[in-house]
PDB file of N, CA and C in Angstrom:
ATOM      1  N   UNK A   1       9.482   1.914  -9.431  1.00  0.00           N
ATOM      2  CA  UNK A   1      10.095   2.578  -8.304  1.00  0.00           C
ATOM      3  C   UNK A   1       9.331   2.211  -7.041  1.00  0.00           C
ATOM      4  N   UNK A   2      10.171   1.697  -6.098  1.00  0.00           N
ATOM      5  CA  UNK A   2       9.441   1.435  -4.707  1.00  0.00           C
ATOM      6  C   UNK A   2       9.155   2.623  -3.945  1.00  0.00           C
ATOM      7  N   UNK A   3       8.326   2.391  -3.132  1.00  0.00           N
ATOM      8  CA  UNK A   3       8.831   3.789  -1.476  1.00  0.00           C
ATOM      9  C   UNK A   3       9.343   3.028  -0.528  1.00  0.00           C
ATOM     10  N   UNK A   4       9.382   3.845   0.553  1.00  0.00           N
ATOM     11  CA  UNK A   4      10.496   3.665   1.862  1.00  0.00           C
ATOM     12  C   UNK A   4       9.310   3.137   2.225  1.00  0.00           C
ATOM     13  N   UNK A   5       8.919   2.305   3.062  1.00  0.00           N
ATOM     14  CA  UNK A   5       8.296   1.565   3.990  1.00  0.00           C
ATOM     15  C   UNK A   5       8.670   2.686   5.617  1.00  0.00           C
ATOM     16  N   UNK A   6       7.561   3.015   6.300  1.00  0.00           N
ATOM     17  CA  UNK A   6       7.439   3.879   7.788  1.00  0.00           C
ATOM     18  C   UNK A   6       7.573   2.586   8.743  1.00  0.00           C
ATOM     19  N   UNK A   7       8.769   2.781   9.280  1.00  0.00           N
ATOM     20  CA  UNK A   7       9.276   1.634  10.252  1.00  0.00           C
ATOM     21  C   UNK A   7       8.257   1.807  11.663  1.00  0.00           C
ATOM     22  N   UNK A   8       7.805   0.591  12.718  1.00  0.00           N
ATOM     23  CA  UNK A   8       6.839   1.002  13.851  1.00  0.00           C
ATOM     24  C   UNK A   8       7.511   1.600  14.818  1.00  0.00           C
ATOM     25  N   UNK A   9       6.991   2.318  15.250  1.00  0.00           N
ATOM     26  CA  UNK A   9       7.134   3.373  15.858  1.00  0.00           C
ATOM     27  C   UNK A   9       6.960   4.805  15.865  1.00  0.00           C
ATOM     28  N   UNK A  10       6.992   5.090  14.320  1.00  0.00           N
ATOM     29  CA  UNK A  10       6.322   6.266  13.585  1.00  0.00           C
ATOM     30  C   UNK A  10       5.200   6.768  14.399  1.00  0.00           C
ATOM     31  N   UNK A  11       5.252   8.045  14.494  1.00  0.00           N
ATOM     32  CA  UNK A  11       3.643   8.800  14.948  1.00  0.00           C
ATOM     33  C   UNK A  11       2.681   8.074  14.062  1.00  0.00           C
ATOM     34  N   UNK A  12       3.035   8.612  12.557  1.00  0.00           N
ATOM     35  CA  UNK A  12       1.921   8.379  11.522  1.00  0.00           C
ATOM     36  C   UNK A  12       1.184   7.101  11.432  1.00  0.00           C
ATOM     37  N   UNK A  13       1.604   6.151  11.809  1.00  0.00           N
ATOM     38  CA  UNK A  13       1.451   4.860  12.172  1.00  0.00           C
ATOM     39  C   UNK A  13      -0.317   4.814  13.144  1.00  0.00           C
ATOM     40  N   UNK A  14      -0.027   5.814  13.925  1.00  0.00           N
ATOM     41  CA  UNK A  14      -1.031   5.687  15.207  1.00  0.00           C
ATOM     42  C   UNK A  14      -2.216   7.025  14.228  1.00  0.00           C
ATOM     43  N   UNK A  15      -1.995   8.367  13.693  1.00  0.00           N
ATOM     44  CA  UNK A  15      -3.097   8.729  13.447  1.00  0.00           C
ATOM     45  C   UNK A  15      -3.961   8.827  12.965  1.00  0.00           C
ATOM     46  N   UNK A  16      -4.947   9.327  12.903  1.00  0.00           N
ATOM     47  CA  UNK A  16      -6.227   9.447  11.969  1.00  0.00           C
ATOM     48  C   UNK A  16      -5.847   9.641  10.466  1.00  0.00           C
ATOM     49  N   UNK A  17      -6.342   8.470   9.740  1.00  0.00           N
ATOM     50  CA  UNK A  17      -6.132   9.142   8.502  1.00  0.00           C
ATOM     51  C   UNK A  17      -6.817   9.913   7.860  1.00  0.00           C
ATOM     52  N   UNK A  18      -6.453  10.318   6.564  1.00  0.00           N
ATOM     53  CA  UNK A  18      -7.778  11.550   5.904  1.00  0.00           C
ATOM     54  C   UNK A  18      -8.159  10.624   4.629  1.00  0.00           C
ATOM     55  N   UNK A  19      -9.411  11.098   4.244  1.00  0.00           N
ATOM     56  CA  UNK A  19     -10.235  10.091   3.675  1.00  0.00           C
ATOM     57  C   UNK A  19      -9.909  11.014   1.882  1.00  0.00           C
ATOM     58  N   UNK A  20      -9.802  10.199   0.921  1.00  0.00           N
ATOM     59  CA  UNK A  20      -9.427  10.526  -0.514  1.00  0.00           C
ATOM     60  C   UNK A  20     -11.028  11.267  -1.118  1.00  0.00           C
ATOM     61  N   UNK A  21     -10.466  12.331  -1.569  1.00  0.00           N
ATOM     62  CA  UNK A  21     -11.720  12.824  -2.176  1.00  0.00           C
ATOM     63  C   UNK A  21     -12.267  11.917  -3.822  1.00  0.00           C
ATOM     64  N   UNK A  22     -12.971  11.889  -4.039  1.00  0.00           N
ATOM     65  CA  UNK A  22     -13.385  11.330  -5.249  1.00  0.00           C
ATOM     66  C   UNK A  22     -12.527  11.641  -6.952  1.00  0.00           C
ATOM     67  N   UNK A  23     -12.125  13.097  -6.585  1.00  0.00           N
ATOM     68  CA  UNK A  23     -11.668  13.316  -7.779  1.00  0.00           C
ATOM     69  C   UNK A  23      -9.996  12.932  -7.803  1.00  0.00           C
ATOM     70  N   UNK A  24      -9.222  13.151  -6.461  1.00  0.00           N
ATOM     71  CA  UNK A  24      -8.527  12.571  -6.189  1.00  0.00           C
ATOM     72  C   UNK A  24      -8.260  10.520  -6.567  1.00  0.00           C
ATOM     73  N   UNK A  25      -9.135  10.496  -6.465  1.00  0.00           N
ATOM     74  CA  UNK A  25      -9.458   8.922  -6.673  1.00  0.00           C
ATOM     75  C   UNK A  25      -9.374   8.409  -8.036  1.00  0.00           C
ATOM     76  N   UNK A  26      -9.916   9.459  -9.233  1.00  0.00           N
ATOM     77  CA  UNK A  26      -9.651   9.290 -10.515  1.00  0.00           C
ATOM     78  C   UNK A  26      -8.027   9.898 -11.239  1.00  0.00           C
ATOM     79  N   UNK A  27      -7.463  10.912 -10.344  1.00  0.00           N
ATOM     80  CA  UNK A  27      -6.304  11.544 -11.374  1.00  0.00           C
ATOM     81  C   UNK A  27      -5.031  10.445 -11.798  1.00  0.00           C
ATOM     82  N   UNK A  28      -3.821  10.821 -12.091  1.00  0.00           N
ATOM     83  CA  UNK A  28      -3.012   9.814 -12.742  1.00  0.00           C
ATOM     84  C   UNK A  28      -1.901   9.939 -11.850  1.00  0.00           C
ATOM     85  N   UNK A  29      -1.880  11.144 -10.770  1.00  0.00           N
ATOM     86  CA  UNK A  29      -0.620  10.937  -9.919  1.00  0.00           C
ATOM     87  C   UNK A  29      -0.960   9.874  -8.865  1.00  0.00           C
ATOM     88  N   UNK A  30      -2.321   9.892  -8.588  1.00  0.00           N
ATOM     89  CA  UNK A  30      -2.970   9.027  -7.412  1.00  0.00           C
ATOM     90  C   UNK A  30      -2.481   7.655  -8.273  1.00  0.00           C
ATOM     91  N   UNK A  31      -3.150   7.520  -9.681  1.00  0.00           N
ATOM     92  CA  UNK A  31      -2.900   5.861 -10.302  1.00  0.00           C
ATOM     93  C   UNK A  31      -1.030   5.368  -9.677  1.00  0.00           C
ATOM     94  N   UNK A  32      -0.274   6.739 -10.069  1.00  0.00           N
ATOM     95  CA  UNK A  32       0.632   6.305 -10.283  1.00  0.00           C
ATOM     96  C   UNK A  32       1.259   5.891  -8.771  1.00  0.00           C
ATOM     97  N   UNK A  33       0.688   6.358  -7.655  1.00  0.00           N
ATOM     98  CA  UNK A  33       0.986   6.490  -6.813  1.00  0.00           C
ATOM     99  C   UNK A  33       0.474   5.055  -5.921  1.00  0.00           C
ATOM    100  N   UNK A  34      -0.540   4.471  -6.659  1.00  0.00           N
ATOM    101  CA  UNK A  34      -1.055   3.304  -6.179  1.00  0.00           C
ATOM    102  C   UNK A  34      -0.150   2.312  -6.476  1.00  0.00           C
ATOM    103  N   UNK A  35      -0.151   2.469  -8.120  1.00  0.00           N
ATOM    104  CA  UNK A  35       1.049   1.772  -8.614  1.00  0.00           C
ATOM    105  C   UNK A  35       2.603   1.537  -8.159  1.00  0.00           C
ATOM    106  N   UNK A  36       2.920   2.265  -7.403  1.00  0.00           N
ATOM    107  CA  UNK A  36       4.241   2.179  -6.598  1.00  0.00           C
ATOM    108  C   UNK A  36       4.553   1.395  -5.375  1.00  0.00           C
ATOM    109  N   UNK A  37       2.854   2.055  -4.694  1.00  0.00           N
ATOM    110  CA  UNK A  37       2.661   1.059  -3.364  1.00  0.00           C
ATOM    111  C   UNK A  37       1.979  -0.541  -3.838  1.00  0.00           C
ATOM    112  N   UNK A  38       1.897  -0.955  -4.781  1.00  0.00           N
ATOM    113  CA  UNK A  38       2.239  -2.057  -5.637  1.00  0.00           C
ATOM    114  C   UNK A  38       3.337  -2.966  -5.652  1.00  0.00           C
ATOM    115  N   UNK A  39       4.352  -1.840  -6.146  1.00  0.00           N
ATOM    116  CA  UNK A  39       5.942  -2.418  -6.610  1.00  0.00           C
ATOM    117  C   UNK A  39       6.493  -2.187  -4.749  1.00  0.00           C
ATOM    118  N   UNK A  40       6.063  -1.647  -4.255  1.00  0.00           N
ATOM    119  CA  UNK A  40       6.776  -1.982  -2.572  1.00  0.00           C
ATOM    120  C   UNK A  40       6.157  -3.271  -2.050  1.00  0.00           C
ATOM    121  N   UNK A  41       4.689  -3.137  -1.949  1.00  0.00           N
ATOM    122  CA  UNK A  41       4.327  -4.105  -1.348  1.00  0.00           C
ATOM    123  C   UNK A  41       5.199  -5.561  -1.863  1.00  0.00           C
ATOM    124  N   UNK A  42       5.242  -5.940  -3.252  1.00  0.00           N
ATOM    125  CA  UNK A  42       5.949  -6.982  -3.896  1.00  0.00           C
ATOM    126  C   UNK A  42       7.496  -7.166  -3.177  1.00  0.00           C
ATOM    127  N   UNK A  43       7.752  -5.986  -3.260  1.00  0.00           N
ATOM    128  CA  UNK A  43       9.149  -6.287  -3.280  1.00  0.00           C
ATOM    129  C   UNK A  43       9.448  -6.499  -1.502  1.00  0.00           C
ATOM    130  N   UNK A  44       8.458  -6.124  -0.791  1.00  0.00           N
ATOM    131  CA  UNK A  44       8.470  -6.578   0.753  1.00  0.00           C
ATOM    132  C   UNK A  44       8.276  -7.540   1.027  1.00  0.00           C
ATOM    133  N   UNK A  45       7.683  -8.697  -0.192  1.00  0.00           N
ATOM    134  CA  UNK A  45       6.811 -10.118   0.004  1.00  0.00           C
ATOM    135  C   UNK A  45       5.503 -10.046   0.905  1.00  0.00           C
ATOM    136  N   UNK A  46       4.769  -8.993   0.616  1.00  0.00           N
ATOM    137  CA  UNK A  46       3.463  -9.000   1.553  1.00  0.00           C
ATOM    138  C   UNK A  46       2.350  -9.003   0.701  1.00  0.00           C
ATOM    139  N   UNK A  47       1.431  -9.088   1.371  1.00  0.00           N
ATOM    140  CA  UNK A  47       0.144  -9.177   0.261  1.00  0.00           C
ATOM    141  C   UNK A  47      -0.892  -7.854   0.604  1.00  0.00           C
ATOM    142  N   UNK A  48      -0.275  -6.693   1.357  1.00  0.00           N
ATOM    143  CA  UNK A  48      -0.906  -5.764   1.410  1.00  0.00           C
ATOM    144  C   UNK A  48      -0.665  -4.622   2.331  1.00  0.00           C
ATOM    145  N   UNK A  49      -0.805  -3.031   1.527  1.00  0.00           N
ATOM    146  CA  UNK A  49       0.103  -2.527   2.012  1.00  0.00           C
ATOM    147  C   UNK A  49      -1.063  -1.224   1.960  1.00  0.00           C
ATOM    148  N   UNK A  50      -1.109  -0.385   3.158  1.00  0.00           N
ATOM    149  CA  UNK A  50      -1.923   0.837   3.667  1.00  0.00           C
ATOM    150  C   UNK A  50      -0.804   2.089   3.087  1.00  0.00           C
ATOM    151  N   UNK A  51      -1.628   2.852   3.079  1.00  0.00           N
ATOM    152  CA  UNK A  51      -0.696   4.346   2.234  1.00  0.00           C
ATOM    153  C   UNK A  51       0.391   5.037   3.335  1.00  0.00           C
ATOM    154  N   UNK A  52      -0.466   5.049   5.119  1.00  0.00           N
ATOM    155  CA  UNK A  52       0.670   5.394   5.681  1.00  0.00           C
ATOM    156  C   UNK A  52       1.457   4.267   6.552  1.00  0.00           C
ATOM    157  N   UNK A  53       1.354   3.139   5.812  1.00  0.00           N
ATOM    158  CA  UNK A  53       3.083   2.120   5.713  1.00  0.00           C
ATOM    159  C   UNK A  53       3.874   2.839   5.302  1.00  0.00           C
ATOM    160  N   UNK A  54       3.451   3.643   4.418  1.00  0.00           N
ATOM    161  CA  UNK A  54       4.807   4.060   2.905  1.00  0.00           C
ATOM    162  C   UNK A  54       4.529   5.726   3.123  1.00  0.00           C
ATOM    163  N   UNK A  55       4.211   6.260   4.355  1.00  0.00           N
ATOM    164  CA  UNK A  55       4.718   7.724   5.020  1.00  0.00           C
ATOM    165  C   UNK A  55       3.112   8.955   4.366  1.00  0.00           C
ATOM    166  N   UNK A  56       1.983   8.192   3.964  1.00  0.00           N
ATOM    167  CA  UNK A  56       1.021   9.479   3.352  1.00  0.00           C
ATOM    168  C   UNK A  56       0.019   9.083   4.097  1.00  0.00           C
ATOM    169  N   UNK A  57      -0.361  10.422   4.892  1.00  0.00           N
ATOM    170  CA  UNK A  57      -1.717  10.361   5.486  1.00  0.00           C
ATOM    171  C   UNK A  57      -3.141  10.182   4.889  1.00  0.00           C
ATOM    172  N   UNK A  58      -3.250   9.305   4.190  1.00  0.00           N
ATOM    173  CA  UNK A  58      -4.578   8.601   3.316  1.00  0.00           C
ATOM    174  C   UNK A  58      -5.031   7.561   3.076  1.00  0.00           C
ATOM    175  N   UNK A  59      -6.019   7.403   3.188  1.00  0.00           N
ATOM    176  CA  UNK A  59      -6.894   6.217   3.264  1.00  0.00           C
ATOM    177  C   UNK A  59      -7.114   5.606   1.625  1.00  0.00           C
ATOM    178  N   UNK A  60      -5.658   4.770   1.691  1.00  0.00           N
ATOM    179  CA  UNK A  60      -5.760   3.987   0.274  1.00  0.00           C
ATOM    180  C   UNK A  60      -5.089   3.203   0.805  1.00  0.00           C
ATOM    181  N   UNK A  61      -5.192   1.278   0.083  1.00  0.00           N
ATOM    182  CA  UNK A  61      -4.991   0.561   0.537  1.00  0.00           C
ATOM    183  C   UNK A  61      -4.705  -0.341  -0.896  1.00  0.00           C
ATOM    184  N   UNK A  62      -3.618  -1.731  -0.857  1.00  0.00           N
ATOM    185  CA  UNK A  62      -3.402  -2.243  -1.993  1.00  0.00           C
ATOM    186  C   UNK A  62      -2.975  -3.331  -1.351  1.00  0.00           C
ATOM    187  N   UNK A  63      -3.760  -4.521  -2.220  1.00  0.00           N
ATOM    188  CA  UNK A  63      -3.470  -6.145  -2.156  1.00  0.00           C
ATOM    189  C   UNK A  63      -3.296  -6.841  -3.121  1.00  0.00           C
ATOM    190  N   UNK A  64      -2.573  -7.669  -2.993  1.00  0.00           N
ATOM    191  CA  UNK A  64      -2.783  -9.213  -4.035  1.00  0.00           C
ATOM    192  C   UNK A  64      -1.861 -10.359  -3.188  1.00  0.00           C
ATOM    193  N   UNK A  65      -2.180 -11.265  -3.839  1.00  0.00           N
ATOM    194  CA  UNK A  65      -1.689 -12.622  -3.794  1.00  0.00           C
ATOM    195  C   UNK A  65      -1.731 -13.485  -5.135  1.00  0.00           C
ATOM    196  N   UNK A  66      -0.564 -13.617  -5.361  1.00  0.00           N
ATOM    197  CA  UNK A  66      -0.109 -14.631  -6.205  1.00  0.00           C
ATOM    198  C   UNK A  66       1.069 -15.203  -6.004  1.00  0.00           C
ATOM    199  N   UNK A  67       1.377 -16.479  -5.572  1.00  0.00           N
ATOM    200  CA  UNK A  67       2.596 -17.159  -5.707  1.00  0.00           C
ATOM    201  C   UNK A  67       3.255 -16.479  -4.075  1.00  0.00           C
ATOM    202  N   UNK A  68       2.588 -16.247  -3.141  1.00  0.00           N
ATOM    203  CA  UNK A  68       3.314 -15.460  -2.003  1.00  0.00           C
ATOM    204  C   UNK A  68       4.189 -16.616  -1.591  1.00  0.00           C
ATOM    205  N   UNK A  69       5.682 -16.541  -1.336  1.00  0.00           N
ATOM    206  CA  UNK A  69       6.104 -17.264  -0.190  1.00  0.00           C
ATOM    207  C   UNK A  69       5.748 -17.463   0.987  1.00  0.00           C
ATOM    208  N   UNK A  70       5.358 -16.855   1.444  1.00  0.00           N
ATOM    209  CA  UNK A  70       5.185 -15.983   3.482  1.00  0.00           C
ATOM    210  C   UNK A  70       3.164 -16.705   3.270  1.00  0.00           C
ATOM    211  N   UNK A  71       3.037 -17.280   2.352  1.00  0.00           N
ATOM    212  CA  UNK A  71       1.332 -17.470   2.488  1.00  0.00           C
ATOM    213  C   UNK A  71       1.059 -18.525   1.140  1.00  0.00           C
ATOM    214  N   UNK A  72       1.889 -19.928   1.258  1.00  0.00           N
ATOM    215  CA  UNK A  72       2.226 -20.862   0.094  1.00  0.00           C
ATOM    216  C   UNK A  72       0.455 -21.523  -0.214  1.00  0.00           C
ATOM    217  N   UNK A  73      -0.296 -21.158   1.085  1.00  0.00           N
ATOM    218  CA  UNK A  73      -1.670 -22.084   0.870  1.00  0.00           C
ATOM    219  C   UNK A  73      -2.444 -21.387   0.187  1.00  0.00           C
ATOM    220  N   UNK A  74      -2.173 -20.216   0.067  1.00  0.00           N
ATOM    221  CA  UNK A  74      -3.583 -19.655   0.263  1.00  0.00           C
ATOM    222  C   UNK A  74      -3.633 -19.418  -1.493  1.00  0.00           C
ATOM    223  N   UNK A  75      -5.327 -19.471  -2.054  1.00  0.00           N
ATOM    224  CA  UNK A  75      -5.085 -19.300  -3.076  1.00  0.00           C
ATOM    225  C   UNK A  75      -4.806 -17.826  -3.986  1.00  0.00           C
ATOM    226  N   UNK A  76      -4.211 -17.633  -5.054  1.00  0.00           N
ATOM    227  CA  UNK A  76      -4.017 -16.454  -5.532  1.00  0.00           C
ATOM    228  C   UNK A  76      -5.010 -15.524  -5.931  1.00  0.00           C
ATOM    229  N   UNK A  77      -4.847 -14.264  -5.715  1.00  0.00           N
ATOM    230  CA  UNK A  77      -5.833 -13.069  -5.615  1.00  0.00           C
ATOM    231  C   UNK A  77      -5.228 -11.911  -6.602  1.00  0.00           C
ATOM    232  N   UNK A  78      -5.856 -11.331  -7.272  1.00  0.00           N
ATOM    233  CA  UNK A  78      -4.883 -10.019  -8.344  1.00  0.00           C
ATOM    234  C   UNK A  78      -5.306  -8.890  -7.328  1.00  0.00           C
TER     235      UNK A  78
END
């Protein structure tokens, strides 16, 4: 399942984010929640995607590169 991508112009875009507590960092809604901003980032063709791209005020962040169109040189990253 993807999320909605926060188009520019959004407030959330511009504020402070809030920083993930530790235990937060281990539970399985957070995994699953990383995991989604995963399947968006892919399906946007980008190689990396901040939590409030996808509308949540938190400081989590997700990359890779493999096989990017939009970045044919560069080498692949998991």
């Amino acid at each position: 399942m993807k999320l909605k991508l926060v188009k520019i112009g959004n407030p959330l875009l511009r504020k402070k984010i809030h920083s993930i507590s530790k235990r937060a960092n281990q539970n399985k809604p957070f995994a699953l929640f990383l995991k989604k901003m995963v399947t968006t980032m892919r399906h946007a063709g980008g190689v990396g995607l901040a939590a409030n791209q996808v509308g949540e005020n938190q400081k989590a962040f997700v990359m890779e590169c493999q096989g990017n169109k939009r970045y044919p040189t560069r080498p692949p990253f998991p």
